[in-house]
N, C-alpha and C. Protein backbone atom coordinates (compact mmCIF):
# COMPACT_ATOMS: atom_id res chain seq x y z
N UNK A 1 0.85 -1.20 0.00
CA UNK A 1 0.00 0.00 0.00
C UNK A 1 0.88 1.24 0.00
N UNK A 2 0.76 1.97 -1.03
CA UNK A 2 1.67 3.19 -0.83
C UNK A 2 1.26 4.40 -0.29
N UNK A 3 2.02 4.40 0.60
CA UNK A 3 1.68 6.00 1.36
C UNK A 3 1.95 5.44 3.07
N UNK A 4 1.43 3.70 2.97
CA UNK A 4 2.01 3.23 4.61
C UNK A 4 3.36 3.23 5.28
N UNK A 5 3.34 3.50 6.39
CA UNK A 5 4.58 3.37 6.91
C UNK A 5 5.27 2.26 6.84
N UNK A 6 6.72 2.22 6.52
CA UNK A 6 6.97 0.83 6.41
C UNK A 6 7.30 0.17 4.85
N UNK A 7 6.81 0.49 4.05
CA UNK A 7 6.34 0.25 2.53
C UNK A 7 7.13 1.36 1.81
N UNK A 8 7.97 0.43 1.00
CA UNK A 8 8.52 1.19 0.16
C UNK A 8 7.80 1.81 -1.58
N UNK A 9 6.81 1.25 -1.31
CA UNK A 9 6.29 0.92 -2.92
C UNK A 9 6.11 2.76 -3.40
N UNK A 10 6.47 2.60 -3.94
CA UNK A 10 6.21 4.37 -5.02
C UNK A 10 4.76 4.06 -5.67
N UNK A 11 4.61 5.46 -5.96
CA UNK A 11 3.34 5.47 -6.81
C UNK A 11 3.67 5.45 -8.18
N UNK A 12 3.23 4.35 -9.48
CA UNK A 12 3.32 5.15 -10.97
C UNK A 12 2.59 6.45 -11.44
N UNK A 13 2.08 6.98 -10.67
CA UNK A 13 1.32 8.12 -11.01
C UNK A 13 2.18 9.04 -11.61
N UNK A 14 1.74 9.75 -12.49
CA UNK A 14 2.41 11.37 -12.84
C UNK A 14 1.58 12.10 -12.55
N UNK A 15 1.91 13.07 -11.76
CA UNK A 15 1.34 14.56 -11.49
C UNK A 15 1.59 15.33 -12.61
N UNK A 16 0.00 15.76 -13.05
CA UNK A 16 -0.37 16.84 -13.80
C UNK A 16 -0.94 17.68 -13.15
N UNK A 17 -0.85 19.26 -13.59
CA UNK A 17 -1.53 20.74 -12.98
C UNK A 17 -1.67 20.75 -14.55
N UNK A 18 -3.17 21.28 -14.81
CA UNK A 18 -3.85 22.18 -15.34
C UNK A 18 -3.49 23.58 -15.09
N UNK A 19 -3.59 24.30 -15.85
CA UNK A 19 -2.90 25.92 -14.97
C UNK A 19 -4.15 26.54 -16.42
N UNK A 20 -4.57 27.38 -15.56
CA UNK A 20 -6.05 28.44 -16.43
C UNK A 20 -5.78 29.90 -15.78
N UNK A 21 -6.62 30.85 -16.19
CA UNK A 21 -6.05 31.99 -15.66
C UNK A 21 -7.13 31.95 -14.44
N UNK A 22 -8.37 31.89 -14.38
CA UNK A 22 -9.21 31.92 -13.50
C UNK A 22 -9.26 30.68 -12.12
N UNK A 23 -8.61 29.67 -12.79
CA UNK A 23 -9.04 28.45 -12.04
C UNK A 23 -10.47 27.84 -11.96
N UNK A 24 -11.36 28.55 -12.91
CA UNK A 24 -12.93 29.00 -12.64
C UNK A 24 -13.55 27.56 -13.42
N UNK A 25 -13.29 27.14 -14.37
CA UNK A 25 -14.07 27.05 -15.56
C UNK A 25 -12.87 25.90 -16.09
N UNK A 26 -12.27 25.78 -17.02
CA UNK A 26 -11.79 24.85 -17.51
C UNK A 26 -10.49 23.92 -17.14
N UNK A 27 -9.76 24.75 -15.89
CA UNK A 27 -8.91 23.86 -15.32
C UNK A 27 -9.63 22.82 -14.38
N UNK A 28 -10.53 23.28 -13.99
CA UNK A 28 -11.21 22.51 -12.93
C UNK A 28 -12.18 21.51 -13.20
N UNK A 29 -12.89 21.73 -15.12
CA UNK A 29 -12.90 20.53 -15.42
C UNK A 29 -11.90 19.56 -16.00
N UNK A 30 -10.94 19.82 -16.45
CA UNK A 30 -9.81 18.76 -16.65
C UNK A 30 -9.53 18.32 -15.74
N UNK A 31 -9.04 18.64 -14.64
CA UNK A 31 -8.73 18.63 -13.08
C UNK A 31 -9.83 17.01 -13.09
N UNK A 32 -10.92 17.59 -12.87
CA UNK A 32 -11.75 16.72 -12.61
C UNK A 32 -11.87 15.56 -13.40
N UNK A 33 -11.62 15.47 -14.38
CA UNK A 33 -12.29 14.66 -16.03
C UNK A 33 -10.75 13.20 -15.37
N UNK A 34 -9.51 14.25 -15.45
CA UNK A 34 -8.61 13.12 -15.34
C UNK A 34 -8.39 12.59 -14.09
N UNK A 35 -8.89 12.99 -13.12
CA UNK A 35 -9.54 12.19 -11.73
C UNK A 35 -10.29 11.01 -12.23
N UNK A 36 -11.09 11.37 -12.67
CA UNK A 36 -12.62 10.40 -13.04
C UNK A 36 -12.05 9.36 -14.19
N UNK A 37 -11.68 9.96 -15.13
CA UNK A 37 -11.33 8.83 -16.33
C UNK A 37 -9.87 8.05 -16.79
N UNK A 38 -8.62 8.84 -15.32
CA UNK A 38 -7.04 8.39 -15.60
C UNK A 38 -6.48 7.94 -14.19
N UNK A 39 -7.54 8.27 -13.22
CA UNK A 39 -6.57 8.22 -11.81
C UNK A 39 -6.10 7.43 -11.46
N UNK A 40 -5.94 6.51 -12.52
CA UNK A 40 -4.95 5.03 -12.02
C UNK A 40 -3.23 5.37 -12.74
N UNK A 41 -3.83 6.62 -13.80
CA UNK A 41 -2.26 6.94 -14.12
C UNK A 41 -1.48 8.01 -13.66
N UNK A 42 -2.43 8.88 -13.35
CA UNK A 42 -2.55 10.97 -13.17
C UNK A 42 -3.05 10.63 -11.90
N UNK A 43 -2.12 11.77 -11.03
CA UNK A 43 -2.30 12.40 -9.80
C UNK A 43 -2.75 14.02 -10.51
N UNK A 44 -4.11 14.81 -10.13
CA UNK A 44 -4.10 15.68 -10.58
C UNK A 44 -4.59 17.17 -10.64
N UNK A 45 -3.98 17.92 -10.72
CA UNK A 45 -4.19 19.56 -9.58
C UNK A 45 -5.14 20.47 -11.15
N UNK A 46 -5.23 21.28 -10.46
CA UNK A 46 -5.68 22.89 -11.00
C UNK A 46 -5.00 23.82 -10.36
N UNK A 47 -4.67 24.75 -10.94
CA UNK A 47 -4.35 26.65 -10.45
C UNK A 47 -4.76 27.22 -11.26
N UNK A 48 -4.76 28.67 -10.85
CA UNK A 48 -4.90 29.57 -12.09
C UNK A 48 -3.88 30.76 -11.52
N UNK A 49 -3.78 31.44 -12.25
CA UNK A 49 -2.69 32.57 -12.21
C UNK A 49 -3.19 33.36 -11.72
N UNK A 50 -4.88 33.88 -11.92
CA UNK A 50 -4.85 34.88 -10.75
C UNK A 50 -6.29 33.97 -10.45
N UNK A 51 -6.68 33.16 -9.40
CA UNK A 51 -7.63 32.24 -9.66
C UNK A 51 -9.00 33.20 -9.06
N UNK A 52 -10.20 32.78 -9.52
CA UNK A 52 -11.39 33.84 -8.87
C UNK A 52 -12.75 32.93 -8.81
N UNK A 53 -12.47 31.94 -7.67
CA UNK A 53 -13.63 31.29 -7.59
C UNK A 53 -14.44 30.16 -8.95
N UNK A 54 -14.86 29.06 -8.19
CA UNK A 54 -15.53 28.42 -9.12
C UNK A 54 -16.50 28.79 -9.64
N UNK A 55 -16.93 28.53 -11.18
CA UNK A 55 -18.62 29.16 -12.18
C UNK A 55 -19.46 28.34 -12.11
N UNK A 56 -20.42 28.77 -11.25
CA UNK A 56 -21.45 27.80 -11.23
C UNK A 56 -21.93 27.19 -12.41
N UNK A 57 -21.68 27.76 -13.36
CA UNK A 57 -22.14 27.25 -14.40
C UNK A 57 -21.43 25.49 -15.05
N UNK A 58 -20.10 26.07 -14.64
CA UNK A 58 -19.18 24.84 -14.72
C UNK A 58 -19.48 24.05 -13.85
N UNK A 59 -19.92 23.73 -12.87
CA UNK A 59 -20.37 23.08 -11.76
C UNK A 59 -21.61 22.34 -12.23
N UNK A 60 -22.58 23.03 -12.83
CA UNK A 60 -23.83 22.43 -13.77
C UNK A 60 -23.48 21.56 -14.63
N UNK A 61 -22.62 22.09 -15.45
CA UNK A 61 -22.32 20.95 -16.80
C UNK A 61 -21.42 19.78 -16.14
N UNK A 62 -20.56 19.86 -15.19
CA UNK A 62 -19.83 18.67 -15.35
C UNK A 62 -21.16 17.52 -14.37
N UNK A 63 -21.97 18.52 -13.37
CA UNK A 63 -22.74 17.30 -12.64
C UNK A 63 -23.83 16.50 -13.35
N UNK A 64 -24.20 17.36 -14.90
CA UNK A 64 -25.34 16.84 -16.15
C UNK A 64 -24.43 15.57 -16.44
N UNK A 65 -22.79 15.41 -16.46
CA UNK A 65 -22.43 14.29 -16.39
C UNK A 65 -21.92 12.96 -15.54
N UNK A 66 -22.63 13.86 -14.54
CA UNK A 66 -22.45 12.74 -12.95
C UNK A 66 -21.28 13.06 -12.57
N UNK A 67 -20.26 14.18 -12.84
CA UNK A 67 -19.47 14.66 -11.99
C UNK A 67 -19.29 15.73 -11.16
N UNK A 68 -19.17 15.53 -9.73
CA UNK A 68 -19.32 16.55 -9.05
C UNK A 68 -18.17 17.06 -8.56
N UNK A 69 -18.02 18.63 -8.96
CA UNK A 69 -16.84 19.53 -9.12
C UNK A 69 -17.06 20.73 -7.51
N UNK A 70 -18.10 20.30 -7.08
CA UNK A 70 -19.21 21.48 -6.39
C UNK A 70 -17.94 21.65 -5.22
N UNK A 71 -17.12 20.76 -4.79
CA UNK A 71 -16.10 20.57 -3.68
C UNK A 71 -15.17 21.55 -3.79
N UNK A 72 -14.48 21.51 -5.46
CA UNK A 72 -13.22 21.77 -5.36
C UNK A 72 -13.19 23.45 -5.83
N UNK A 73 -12.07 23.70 -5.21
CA UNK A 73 -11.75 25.26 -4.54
C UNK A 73 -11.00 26.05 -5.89
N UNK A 74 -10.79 27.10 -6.18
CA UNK A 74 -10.05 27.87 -7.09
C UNK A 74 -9.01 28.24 -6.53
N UNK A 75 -7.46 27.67 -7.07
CA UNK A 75 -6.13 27.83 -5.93
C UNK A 75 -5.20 28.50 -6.92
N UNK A 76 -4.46 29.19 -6.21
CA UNK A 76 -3.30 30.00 -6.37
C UNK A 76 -2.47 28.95 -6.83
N UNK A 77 -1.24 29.30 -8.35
CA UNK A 77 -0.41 27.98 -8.38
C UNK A 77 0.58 28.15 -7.16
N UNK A 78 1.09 29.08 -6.31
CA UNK A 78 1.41 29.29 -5.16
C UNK A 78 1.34 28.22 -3.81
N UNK A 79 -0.37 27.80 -4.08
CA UNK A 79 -1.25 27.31 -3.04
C UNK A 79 -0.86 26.06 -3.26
N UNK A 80 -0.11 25.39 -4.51
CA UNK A 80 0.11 24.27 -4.32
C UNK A 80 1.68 24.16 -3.66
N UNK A 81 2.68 24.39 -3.10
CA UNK A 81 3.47 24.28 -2.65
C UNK A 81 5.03 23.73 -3.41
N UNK A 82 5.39 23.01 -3.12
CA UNK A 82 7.10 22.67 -3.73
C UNK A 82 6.24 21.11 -4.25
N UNK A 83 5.29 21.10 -4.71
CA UNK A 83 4.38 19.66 -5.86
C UNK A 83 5.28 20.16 -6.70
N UNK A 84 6.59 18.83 -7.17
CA UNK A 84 6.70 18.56 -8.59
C UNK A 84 5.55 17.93 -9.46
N UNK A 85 5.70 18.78 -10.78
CA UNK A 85 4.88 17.99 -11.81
C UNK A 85 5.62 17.49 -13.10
N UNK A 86 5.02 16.50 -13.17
CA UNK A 86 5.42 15.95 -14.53
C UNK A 86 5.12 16.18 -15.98
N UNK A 87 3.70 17.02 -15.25
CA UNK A 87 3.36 17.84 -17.11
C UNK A 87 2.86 18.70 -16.25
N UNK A 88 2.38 19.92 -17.00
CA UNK A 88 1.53 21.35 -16.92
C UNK A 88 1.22 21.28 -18.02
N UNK A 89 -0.06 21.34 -18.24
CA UNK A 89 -0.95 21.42 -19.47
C UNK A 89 -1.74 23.38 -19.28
N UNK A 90 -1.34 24.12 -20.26
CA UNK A 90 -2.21 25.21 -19.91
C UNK A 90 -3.06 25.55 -21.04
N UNK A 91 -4.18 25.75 -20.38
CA UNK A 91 -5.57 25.80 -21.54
C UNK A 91 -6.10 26.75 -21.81
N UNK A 92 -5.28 28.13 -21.61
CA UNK A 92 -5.66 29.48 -21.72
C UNK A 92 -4.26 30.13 -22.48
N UNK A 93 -4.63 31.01 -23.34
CA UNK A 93 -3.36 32.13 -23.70
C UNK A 93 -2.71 32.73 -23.04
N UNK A 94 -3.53 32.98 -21.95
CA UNK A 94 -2.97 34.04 -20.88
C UNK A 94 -1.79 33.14 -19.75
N UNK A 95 -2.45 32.17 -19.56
CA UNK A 95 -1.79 31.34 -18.55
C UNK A 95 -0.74 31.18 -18.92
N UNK A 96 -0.79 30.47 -20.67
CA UNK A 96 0.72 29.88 -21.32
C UNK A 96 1.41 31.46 -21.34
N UNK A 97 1.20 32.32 -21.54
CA UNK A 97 2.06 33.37 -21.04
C UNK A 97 2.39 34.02 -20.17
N UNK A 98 1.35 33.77 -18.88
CA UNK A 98 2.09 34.16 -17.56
C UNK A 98 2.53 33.07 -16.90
N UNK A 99 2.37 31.76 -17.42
CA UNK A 99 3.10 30.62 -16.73
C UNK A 99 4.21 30.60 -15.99
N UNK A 100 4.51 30.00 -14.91
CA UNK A 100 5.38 30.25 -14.05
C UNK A 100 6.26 29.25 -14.26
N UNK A 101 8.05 29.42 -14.28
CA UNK A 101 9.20 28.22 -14.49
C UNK A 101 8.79 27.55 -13.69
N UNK A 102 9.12 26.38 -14.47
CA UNK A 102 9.05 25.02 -13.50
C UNK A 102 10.56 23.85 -14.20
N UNK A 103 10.44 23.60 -13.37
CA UNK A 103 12.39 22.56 -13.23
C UNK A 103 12.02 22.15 -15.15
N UNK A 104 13.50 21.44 -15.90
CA UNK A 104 13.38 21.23 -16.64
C UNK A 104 13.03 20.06 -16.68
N UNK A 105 13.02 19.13 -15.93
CA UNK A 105 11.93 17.97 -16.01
C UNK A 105 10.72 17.87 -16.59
N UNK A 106 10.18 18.97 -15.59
CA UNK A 106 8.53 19.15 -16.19
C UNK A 106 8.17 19.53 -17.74
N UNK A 107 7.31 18.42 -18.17
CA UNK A 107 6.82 18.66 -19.51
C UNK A 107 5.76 19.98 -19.71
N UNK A 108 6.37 21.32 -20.39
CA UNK A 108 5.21 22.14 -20.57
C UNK A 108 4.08 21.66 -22.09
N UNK A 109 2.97 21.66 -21.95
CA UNK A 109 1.98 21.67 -22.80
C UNK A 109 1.07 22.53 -23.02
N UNK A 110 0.99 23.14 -24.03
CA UNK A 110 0.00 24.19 -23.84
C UNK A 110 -1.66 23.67 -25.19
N UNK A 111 -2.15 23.81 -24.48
CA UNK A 111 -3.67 22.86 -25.22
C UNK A 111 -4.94 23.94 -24.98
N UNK A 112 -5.36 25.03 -25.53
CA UNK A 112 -6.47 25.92 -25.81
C UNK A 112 -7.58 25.20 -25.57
N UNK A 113 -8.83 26.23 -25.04
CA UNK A 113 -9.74 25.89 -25.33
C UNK A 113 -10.59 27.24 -25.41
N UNK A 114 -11.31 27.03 -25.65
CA UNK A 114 -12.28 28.55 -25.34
C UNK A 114 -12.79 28.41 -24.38
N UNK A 115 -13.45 29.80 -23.54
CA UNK A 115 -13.32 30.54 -22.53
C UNK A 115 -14.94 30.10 -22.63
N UNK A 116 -15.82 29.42 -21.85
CA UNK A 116 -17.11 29.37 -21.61
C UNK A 116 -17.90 30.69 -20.99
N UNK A 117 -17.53 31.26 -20.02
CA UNK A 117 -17.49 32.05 -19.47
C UNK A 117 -17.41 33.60 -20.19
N UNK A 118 -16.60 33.84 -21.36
CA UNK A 118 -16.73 34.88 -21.79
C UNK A 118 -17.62 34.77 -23.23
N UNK A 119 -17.91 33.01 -23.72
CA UNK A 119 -18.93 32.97 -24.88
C UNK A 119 -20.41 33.20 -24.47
N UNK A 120 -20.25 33.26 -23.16
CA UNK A 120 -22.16 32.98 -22.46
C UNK A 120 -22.17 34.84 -21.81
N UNK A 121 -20.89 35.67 -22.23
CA UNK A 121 -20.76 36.63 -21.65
C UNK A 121 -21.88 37.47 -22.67
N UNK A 122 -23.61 38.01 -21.90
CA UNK A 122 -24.33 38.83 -22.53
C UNK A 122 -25.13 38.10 -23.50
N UNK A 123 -25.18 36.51 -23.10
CA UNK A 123 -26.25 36.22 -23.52
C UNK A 123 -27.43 35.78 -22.52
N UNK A 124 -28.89 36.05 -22.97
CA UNK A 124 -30.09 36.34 -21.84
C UNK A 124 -30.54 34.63 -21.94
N UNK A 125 -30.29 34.16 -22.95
CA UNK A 125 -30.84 32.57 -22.33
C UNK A 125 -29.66 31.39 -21.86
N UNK A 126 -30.60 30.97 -20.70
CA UNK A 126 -29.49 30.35 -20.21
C UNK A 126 -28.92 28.65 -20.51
N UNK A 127 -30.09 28.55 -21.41
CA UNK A 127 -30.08 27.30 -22.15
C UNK A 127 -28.90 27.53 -23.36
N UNK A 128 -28.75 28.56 -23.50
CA UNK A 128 -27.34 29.01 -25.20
C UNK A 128 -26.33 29.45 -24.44
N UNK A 129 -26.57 29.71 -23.17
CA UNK A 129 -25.07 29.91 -22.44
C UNK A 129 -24.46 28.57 -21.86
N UNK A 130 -25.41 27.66 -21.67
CA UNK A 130 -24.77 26.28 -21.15
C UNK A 130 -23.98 25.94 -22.37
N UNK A 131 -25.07 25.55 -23.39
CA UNK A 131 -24.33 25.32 -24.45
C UNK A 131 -23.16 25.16 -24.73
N UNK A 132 -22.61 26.74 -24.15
CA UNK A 132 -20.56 26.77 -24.13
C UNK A 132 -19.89 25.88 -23.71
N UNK A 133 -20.66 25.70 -22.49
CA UNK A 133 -19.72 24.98 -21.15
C UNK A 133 -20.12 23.77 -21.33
N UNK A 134 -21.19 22.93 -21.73
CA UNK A 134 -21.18 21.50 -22.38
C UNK A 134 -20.38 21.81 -23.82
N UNK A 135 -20.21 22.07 -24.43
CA UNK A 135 -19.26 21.59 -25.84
C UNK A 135 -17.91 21.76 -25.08
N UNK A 136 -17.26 22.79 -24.52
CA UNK A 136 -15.83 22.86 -24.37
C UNK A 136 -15.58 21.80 -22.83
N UNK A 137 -16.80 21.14 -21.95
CA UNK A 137 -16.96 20.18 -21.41
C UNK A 137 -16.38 18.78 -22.26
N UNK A 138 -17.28 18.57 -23.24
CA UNK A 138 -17.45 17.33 -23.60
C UNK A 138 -15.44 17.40 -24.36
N UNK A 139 -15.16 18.92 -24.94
CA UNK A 139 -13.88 18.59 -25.85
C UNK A 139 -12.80 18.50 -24.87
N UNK A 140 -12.83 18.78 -23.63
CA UNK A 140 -11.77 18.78 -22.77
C UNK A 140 -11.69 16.95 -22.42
N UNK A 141 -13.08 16.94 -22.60
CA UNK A 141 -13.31 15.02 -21.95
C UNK A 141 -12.52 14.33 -22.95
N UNK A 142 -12.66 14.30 -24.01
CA UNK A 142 -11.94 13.98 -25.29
C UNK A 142 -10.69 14.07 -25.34
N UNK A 143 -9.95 15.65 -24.61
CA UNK A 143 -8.56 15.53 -24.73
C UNK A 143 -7.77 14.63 -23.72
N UNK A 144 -8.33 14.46 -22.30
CA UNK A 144 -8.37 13.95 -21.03
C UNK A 144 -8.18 12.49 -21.78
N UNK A 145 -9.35 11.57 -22.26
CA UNK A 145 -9.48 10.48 -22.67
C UNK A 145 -8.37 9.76 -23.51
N UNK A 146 -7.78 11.31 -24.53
CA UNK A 146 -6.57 10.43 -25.36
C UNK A 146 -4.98 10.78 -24.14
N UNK A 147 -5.16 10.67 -23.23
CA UNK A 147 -3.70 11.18 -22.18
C UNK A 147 -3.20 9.74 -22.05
N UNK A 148 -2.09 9.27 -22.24
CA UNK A 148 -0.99 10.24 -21.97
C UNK A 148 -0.78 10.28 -23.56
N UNK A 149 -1.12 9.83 -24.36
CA UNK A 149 -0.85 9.98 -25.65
C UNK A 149 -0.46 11.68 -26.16
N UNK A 150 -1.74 12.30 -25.73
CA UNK A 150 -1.73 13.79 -26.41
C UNK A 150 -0.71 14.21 -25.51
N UNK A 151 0.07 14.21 -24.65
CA UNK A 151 0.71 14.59 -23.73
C UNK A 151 2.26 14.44 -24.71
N UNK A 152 2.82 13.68 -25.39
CA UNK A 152 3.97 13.48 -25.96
C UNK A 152 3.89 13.69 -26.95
N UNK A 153 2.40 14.22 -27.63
CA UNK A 153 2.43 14.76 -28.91
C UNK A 153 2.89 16.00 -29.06
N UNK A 154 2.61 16.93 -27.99
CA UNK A 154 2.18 18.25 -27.63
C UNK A 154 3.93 19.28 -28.05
């Protein structure tokens, strides 16, 4: 059992961070997606660069797929401490450019998505604002699903 006293066994896991600028919205479903669909391979975080609370809205779409995100917090990459990672995947423009060094070990990846949050920005129905956040839901699930593959493509 790893983690007991006594037991030498290591984990095969690789630690991945998602890094977003908000922490709001799409790190926190990857975060989540590769919990749910890799955690036998991925140990796996979220930050955002300047993070500002979870979107409820994101919280809706991932639980329409029986995942519940409602727990997890919007963290400073700060907030995670001296965590080596083995990849950083960043899914925002902003992030991959305020990204913070990390050892040369760590694999950087940078993988876009659009911003749910600013496509539902000023629209009055809330059925065409989900919309956002299920499609860039379902494409993050997709990128999650081909890991570690897309990870050495990148």
């Amino acid at each position: 059992f790893p983690g007991k006293k006594g037991h030498n066994v290591m984990s095969n896991k690789k630690n991945i961070l998602f890094l977003c600028t908000g922490n709001s919205c799409r790190s926190q479903m990857a975060e989540a997606w590769t919990r749910k669909l890799k955690s036998d391979q991925f140990e796996a975080y979220s930050a955002g660069v300047e993070p500002k609370g979870i979107d409820p809205r994101a919280v809706k779409a991932m639980a329409e797929v029986g995942v519940d995100i409602s727990a997890q917090k919007s963290k400073d990459i700060d907030s995670l401490g001296n965590l080596e990672f083995d990849y950083v995947v960043t899914l925002c423009d902003n992030a991959k450019e305020a990204c913070p060094f990390f050892p040369a070990k760590t694999r950087l990846m940078h993988q876009g998505f659009d911003d749910p949050p600013k496509l539902a920005e000023g629209v009055n129905d809330e059925e065409k604002a989900m919309s956002h956040y299920r499609r860039v839901r379902d494409e993050i699930r997709a990128f999650i699903e081909n890991l570690p593959g897309a990870l050495e493509e990148g």
